[in-house]
PDB file of N, CA and C in Angstrom:
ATOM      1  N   UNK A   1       0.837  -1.175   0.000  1.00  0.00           N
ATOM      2  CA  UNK A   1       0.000   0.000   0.000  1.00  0.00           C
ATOM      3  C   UNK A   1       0.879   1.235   0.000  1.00  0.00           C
ATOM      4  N   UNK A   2       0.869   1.949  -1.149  1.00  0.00           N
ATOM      5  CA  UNK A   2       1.614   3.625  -0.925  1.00  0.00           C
ATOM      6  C   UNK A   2       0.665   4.873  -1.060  1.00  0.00           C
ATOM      7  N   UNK A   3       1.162   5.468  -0.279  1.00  0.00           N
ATOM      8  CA  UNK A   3       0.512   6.604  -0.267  1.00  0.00           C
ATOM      9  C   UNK A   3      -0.070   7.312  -1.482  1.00  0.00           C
ATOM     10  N   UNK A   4      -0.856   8.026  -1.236  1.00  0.00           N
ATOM     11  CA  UNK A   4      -1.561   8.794  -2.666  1.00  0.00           C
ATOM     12  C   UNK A   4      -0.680   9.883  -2.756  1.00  0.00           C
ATOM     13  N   UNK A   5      -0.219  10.144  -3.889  1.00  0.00           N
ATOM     14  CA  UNK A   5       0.779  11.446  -4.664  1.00  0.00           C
ATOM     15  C   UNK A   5       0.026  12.817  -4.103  1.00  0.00           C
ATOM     16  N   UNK A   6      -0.769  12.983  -3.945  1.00  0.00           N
ATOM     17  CA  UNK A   6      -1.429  14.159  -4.276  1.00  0.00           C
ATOM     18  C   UNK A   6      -2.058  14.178  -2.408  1.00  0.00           C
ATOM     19  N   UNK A   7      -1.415  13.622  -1.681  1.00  0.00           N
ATOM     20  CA  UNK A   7      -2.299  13.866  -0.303  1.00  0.00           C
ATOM     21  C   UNK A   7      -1.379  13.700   0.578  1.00  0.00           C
ATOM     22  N   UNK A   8      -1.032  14.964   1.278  1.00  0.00           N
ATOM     23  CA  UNK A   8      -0.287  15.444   2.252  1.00  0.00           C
ATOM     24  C   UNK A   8      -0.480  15.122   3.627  1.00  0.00           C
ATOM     25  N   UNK A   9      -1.924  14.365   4.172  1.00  0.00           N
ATOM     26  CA  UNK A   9      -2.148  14.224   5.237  1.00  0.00           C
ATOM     27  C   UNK A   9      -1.177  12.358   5.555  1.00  0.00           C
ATOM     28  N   UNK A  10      -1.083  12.037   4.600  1.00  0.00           N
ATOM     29  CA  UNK A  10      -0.300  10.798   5.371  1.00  0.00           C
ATOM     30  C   UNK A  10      -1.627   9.306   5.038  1.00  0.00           C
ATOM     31  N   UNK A  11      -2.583  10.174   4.202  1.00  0.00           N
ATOM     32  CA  UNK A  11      -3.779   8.912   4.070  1.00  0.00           C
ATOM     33  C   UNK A  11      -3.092   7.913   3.149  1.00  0.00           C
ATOM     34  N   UNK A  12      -3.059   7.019   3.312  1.00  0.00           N
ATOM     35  CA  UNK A  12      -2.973   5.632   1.973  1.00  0.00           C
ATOM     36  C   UNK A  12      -4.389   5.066   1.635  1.00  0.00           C
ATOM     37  N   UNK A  13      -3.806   4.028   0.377  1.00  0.00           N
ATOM     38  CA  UNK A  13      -4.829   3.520   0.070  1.00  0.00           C
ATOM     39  C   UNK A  13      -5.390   2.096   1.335  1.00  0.00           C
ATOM     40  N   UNK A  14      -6.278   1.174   0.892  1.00  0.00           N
ATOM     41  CA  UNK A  14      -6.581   0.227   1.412  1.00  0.00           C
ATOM     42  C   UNK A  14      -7.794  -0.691   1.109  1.00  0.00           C
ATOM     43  N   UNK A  15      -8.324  -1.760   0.887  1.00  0.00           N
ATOM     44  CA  UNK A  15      -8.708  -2.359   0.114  1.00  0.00           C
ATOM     45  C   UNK A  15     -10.407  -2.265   0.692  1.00  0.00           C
ATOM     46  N   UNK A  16     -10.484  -1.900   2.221  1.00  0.00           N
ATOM     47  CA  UNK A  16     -11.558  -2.015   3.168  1.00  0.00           C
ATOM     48  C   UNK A  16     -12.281  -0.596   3.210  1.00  0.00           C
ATOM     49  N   UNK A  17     -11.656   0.575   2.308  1.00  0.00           N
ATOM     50  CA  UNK A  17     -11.796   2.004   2.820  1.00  0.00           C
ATOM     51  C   UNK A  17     -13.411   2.409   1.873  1.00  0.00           C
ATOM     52  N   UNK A  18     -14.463   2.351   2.923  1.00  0.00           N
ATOM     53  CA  UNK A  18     -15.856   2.317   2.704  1.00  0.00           C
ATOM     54  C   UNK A  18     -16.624   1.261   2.944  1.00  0.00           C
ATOM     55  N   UNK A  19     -16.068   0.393   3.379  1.00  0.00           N
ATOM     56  CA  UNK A  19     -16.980  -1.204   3.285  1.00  0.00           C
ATOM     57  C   UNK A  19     -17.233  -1.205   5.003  1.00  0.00           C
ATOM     58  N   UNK A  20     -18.027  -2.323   5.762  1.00  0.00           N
ATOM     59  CA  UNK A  20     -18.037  -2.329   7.101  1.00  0.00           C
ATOM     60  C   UNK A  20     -17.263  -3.076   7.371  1.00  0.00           C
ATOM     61  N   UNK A  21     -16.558  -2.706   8.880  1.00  0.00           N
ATOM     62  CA  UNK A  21     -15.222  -3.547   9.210  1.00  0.00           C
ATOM     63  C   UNK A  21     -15.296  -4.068  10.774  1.00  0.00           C
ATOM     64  N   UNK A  22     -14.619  -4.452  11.235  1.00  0.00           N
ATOM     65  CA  UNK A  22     -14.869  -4.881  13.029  1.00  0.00           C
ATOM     66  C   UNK A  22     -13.094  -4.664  13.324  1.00  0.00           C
ATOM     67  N   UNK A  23     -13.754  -3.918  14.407  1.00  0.00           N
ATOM     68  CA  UNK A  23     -11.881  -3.405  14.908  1.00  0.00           C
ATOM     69  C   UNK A  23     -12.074  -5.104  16.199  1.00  0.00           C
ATOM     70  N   UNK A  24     -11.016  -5.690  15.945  1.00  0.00           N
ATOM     71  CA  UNK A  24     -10.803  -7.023  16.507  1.00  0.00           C
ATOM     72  C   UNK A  24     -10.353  -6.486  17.867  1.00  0.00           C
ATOM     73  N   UNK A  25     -10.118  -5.793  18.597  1.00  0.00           N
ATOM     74  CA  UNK A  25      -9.461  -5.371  19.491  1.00  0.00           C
ATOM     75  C   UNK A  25     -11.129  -5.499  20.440  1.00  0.00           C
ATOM     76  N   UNK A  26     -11.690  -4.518  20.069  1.00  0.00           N
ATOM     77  CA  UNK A  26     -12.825  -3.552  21.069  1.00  0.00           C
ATOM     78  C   UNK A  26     -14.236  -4.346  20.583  1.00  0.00           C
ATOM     79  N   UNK A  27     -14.070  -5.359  19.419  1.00  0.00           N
ATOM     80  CA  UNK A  27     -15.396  -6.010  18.854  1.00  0.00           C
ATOM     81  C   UNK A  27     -16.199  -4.767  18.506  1.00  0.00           C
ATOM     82  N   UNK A  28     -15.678  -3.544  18.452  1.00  0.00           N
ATOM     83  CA  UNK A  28     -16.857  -2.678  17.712  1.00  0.00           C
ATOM     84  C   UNK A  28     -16.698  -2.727  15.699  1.00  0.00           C
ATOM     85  N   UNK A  29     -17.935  -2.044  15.641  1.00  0.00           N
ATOM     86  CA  UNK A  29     -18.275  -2.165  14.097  1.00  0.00           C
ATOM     87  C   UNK A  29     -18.319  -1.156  13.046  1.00  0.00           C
ATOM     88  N   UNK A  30     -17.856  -0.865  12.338  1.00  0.00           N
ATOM     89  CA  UNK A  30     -18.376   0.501  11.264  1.00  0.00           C
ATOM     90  C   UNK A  30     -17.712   0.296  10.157  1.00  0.00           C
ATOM     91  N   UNK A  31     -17.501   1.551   9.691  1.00  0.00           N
ATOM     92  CA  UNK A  31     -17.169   1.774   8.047  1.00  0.00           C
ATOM     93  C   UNK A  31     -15.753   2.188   8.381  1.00  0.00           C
ATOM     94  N   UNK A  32     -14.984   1.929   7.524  1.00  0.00           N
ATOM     95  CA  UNK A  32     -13.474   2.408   7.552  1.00  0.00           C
ATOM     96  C   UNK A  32     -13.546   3.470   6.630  1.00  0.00           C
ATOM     97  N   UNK A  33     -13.053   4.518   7.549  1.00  0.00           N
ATOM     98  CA  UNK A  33     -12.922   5.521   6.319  1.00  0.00           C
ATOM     99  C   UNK A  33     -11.845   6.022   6.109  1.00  0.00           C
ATOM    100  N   UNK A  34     -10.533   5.553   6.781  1.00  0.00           N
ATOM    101  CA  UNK A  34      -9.258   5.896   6.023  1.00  0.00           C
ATOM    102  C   UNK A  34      -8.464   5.189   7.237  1.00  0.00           C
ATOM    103  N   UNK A  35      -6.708   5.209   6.151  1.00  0.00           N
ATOM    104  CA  UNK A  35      -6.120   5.142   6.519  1.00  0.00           C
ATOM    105  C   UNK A  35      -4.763   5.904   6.721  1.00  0.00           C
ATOM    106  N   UNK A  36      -4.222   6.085   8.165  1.00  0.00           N
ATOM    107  CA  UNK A  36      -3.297   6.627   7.480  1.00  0.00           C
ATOM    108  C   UNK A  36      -1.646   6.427   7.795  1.00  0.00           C
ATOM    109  N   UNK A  37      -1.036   6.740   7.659  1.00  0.00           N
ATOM    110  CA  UNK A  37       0.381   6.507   8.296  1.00  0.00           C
ATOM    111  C   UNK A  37       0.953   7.613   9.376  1.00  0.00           C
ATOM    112  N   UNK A  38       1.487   7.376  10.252  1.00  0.00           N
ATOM    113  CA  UNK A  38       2.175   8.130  11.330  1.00  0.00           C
ATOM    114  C   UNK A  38       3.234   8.357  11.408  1.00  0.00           C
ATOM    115  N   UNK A  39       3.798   9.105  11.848  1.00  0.00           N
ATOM    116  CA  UNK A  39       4.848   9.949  11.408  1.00  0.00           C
ATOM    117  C   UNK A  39       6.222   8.695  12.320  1.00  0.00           C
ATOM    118  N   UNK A  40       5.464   7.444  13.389  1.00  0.00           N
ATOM    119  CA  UNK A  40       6.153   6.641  13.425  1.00  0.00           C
ATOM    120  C   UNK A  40       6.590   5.597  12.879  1.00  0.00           C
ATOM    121  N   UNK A  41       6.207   5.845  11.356  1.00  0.00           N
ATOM    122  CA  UNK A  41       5.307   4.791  10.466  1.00  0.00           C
ATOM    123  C   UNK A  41       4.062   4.133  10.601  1.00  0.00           C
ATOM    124  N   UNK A  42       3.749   3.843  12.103  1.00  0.00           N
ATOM    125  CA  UNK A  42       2.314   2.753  12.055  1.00  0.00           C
ATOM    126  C   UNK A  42       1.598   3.451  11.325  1.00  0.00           C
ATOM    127  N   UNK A  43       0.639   2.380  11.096  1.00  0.00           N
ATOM    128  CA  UNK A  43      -0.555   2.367   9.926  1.00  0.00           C
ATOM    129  C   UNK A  43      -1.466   2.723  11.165  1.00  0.00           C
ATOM    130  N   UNK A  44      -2.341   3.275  10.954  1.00  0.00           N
ATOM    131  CA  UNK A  44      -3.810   4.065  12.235  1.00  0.00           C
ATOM    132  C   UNK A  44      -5.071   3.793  10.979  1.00  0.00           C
ATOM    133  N   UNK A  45      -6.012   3.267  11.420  1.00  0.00           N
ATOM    134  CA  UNK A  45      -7.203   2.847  11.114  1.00  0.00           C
ATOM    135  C   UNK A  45      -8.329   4.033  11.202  1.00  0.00           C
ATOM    136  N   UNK A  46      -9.238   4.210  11.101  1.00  0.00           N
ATOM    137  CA  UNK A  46     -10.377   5.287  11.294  1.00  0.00           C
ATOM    138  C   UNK A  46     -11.169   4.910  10.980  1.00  0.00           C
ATOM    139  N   UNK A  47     -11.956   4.744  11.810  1.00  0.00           N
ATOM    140  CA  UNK A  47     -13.544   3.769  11.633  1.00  0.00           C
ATOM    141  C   UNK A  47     -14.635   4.764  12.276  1.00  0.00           C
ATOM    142  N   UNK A  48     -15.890   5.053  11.482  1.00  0.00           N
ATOM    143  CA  UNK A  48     -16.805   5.102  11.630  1.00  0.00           C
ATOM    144  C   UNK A  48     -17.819   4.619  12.604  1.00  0.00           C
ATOM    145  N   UNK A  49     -18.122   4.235  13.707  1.00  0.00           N
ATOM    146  CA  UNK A  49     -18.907   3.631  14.368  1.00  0.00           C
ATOM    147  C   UNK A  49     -19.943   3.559  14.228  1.00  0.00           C
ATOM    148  N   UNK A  50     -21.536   3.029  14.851  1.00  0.00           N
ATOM    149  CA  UNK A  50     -22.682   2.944  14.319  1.00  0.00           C
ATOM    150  C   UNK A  50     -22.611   3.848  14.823  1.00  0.00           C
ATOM    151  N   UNK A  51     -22.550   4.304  15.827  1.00  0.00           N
ATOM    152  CA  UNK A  51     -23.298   5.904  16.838  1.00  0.00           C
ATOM    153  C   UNK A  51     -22.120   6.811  16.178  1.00  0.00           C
ATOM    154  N   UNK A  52     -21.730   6.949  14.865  1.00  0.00           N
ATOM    155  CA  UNK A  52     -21.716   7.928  13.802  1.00  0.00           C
ATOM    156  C   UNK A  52     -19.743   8.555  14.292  1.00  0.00           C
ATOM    157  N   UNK A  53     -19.712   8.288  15.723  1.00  0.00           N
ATOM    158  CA  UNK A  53     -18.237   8.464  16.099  1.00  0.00           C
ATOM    159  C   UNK A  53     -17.407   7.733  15.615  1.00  0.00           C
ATOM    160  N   UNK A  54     -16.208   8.498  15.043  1.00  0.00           N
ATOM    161  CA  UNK A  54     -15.170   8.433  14.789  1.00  0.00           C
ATOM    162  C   UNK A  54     -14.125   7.717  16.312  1.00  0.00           C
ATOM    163  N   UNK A  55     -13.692   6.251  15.783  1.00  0.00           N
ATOM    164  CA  UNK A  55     -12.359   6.184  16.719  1.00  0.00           C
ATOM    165  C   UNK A  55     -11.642   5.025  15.829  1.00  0.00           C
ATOM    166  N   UNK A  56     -10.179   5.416  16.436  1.00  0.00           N
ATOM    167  CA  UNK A  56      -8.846   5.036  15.434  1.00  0.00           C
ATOM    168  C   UNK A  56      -8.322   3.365  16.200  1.00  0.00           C
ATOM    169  N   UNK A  57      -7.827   2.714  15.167  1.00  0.00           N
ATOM    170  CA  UNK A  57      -7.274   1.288  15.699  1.00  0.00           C
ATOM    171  C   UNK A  57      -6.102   0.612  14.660  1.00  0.00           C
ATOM    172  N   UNK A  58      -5.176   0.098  15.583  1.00  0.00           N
ATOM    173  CA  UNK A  58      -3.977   0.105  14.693  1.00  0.00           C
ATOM    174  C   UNK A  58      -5.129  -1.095  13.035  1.00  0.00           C
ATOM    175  N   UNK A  59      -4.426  -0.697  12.085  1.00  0.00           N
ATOM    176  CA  UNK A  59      -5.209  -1.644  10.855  1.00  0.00           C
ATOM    177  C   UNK A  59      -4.288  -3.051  11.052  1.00  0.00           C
ATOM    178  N   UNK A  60      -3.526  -3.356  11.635  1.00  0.00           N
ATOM    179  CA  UNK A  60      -3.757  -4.668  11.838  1.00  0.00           C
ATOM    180  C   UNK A  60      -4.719  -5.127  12.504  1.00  0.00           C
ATOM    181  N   UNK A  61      -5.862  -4.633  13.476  1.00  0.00           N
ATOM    182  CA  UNK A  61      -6.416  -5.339  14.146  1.00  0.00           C
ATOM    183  C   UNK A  61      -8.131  -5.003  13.480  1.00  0.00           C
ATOM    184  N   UNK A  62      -8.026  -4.401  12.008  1.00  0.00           N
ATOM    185  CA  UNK A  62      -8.940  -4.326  11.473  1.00  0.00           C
ATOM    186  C   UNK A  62      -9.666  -5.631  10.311  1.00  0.00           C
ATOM    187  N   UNK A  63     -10.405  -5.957  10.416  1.00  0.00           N
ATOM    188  CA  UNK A  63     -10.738  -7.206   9.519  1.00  0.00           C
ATOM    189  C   UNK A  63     -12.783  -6.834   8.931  1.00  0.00           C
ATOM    190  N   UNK A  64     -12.621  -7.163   8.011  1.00  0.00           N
ATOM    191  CA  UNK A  64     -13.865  -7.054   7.242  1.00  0.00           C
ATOM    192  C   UNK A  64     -15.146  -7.802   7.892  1.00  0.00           C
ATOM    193  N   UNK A  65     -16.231  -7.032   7.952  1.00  0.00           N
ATOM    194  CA  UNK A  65     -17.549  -7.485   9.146  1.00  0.00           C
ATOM    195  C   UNK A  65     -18.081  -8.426   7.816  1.00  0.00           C
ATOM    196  N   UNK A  66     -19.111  -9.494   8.660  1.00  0.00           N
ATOM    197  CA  UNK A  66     -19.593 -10.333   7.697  1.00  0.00           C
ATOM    198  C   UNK A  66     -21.139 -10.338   7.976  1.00  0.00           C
TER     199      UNK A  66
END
């Protein structure tokens, strides 16, 4: 996965970004809506929740809801 040319915030691509996902950590559920990289390198997750909040989880511990 490399970053997009044209986007300064550090977002990459990712194969899950809009679909519903389950952060494996917290068993919560939503939409992934980006990803991005940290200035320590880790990859940071951003998920959508049903109650419409935004909270972040490393994307390894992100996996596609069924």
């Amino acid at each position: 996965m490399k970053a997009r040319a044209d986007d300064s915030f550090g977002h990459t691509d990712h194969p899950l970004i809009g679909r519903p996902v389950v952060d494996t950590r917290s068993l919560r559920e939503g939409e992934l809506r980006a990803v991005l990289i940290e200035e320590s390198g880790a990859r940071t997750a951003y998920i959508r929740g049903r109650d419409h909040r935004e909270f972040e989880t490393p994307v390894d511990c992100v996996r596609a809801a069924r």
